[in-house]
C-alpha atoms as a PDB file:
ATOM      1  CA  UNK A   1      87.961 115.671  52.051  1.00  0.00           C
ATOM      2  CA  UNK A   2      86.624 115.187  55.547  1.00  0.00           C
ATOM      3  CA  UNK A   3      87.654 113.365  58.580  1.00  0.00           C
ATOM      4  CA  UNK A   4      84.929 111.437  60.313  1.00  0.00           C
ATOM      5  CA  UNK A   5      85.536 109.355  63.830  1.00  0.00           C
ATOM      6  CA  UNK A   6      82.520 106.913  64.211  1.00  0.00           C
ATOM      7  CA  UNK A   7      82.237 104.470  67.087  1.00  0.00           C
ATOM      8  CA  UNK A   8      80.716 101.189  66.301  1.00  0.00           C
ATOM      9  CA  UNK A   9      79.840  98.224  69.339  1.00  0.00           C
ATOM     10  CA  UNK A  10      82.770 100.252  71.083  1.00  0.00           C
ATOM     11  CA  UNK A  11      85.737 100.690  68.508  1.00  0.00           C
ATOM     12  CA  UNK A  12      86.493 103.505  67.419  1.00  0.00           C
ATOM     13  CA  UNK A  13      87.103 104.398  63.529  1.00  0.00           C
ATOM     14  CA  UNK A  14      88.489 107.225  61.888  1.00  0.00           C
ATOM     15  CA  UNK A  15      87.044 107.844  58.465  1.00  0.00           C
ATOM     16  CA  UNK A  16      88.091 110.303  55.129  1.00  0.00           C
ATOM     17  CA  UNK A  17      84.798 110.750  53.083  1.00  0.00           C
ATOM     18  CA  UNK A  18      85.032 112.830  49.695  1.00  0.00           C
ATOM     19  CA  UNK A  19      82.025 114.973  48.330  1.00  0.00           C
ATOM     20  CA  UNK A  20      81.191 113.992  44.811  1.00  0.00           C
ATOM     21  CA  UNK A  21      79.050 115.626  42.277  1.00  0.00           C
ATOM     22  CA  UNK A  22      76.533 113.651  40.037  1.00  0.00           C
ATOM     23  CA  UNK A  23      78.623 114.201  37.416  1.00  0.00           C
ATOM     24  CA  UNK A  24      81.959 113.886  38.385  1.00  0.00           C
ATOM     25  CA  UNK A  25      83.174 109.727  37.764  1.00  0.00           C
ATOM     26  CA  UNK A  26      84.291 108.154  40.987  1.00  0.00           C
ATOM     27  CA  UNK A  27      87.840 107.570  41.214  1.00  0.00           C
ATOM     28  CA  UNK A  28      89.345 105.695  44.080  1.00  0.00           C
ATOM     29  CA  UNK A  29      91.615 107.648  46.172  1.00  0.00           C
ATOM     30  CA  UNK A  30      94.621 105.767  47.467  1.00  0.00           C
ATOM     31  CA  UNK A  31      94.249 106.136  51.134  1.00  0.00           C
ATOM     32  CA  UNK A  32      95.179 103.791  53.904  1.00  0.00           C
ATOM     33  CA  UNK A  33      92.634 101.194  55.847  1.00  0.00           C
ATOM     34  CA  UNK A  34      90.693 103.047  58.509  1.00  0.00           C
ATOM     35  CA  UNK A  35      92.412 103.076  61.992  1.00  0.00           C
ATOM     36  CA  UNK A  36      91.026 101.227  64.190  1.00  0.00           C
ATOM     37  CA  UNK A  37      91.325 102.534  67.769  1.00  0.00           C
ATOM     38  CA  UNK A  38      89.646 101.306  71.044  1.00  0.00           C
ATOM     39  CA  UNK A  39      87.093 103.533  72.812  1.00  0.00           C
ATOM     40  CA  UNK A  40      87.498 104.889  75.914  1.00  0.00           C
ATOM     41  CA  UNK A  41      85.618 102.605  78.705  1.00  0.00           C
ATOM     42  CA  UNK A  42      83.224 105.141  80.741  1.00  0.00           C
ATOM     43  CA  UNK A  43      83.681 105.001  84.214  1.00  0.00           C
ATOM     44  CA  UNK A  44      80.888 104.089  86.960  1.00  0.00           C
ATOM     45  CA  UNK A  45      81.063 106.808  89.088  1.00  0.00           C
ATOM     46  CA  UNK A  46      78.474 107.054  92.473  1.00  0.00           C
ATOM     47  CA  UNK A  47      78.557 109.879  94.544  1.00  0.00           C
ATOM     48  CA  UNK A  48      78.514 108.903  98.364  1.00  0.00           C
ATOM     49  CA  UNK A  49      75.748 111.414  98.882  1.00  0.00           C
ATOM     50  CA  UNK A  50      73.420 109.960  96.158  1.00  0.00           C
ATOM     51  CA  UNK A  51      72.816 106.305  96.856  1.00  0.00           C
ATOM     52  CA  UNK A  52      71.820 103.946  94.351  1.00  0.00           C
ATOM     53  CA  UNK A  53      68.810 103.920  92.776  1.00  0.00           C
ATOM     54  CA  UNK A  54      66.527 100.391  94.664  1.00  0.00           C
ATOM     55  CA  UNK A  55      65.416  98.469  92.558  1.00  0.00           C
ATOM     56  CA  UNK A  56      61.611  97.310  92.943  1.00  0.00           C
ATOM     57  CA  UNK A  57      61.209  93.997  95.017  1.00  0.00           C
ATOM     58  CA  UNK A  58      60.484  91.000  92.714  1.00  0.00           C
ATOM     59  CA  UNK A  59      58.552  88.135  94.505  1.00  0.00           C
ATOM     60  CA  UNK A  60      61.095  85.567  95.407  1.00  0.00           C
ATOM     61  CA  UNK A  61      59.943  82.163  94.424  1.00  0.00           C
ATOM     62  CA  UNK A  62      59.825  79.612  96.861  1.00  0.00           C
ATOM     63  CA  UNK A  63      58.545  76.244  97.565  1.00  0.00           C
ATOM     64  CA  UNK A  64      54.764  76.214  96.233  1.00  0.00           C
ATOM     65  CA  UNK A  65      55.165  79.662  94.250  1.00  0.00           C
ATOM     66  CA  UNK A  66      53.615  79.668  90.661  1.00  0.00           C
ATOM     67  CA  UNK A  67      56.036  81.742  88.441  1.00  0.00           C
ATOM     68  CA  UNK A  68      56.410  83.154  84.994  1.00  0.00           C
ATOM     69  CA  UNK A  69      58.107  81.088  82.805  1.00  0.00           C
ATOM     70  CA  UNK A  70      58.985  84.265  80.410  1.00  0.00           C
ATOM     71  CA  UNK A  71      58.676  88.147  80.630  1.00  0.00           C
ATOM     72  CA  UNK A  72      55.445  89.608  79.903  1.00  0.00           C
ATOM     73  CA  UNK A  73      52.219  91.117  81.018  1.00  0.00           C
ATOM     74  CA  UNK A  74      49.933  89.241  83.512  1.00  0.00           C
ATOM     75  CA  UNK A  75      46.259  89.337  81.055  1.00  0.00           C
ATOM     76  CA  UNK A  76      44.133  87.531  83.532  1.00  0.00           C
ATOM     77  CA  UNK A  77      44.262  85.797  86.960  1.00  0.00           C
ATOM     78  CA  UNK A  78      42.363  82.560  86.693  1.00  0.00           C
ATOM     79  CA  UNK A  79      42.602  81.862  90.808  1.00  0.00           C
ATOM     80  CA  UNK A  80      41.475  84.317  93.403  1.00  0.00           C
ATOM     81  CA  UNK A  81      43.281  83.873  97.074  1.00  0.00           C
ATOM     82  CA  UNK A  82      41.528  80.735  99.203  1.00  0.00           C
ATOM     83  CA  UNK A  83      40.431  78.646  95.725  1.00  0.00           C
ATOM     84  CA  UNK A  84      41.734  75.101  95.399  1.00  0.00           C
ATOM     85  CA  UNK A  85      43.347  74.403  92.541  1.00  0.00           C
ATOM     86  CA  UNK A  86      45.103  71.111  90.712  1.00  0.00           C
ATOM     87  CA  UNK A  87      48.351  70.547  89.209  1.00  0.00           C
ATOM     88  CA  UNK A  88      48.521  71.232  86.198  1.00  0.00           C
ATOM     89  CA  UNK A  89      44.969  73.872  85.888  1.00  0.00           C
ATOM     90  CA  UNK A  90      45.649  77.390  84.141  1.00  0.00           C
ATOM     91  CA  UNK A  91      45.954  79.546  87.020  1.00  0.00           C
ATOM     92  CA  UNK A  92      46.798  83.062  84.883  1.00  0.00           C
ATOM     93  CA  UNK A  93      47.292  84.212  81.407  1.00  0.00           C
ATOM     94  CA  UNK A  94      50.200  85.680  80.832  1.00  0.00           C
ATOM     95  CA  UNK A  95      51.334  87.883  77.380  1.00  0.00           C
ATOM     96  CA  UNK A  96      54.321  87.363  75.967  1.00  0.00           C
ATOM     97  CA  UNK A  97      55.328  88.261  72.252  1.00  0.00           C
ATOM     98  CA  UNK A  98      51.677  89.112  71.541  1.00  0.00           C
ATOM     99  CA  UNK A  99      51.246  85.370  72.731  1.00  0.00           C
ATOM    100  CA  UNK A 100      48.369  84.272  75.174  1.00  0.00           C
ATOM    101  CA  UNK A 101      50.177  81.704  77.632  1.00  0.00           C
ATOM    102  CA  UNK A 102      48.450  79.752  80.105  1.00  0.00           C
ATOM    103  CA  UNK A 103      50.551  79.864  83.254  1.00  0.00           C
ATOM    104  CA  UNK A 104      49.809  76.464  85.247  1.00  0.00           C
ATOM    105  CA  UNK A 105      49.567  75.132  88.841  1.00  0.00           C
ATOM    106  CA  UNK A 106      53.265  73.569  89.762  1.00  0.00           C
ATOM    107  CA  UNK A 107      51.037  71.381  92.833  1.00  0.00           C
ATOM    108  CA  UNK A 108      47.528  70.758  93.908  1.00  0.00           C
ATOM    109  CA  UNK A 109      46.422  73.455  96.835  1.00  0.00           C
ATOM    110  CA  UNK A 110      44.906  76.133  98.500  1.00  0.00           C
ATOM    111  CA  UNK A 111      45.875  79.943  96.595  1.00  0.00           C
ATOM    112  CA  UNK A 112      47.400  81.249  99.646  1.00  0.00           C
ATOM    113  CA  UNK A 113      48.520  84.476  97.812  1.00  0.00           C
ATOM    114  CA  UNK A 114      48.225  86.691  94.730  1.00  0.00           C
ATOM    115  CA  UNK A 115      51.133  88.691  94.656  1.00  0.00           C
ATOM    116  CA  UNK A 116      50.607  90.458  91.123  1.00  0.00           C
ATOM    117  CA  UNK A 117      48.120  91.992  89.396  1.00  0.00           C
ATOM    118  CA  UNK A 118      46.643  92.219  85.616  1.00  0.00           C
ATOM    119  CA  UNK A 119      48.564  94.659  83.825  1.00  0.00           C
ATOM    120  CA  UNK A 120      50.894  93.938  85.877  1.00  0.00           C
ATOM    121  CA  UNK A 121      53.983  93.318  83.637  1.00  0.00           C
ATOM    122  CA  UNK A 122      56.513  90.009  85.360  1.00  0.00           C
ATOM    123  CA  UNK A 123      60.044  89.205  85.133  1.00  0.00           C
ATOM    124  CA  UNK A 124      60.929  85.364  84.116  1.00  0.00           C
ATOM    125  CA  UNK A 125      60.731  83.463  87.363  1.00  0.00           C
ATOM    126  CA  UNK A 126      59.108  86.017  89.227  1.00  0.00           C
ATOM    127  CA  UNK A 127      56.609  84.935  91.668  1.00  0.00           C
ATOM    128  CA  UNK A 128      52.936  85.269  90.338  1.00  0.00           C
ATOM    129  CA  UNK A 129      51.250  83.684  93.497  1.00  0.00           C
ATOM    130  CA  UNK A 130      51.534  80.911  96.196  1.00  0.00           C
ATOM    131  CA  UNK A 131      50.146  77.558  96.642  1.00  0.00           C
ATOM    132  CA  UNK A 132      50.015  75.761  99.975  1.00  0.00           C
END
């Protein structure tokens, strides 16, 4: 007989398994209900002398930003910086889920900025350009 611990979603279980041959019929062994223990929670520790790692700038939306309505990768920008566009026109294609989605104009405008890229892979509701 062996004694196995396995941790499952965080708990802790503690496990007997018995070897069997082929041959040998499989008898039930009276043992008790495996014990169920709580994990130990690891703790978060930061040295002073290694600072956290930054965390790359996302465009913050604002007023007359276009965002991405999911996460994905950016296939194609559809606007270039200085075109006029109208609510509602495809303004990039955006991947998600092995999905082509058209990503629309929120307003009618000027592209005042492109701030990503194709390739580029987006957060949901990160900033994909601005519209004045």
């Amino acid at each position: 007989m062996s004694k196995y611990r396995i941790t499952m979603n965080g708990t802790v279980y503690e496990m007997e398994v018995e070897l069997v041959s082929g041959d040998q019929p499989v008898r039930p062994a009276a043992q008790p209900a495996p014990v169920k223990t709580e994990a130990p929670k690891p703790a978060a520790v930061q040295s002073p002398a290694q600072p956290a790692a930054a965390k790359p700038a996302v465009p913050v939306a604002g007023e007359g930003s276009v965002c991405s309505p999911m996460p994905g990768t950016v296939l194609r920008l559809l606007a270039a910086e200085g075109d006029t566009v109208k609510a509602g026109q495809p303004v990039a294609v955006l991947e998600a889920m092995k999905m082509e989605n058209e990503v629309p104009a929120a307003r009618d405008g000027k592209v005042r900025r492109i701030l990503v890229a194709a390739g580029q892979t987006v957060a949901a509701g990160e900033a994909l350009m601005e519209i004045e």
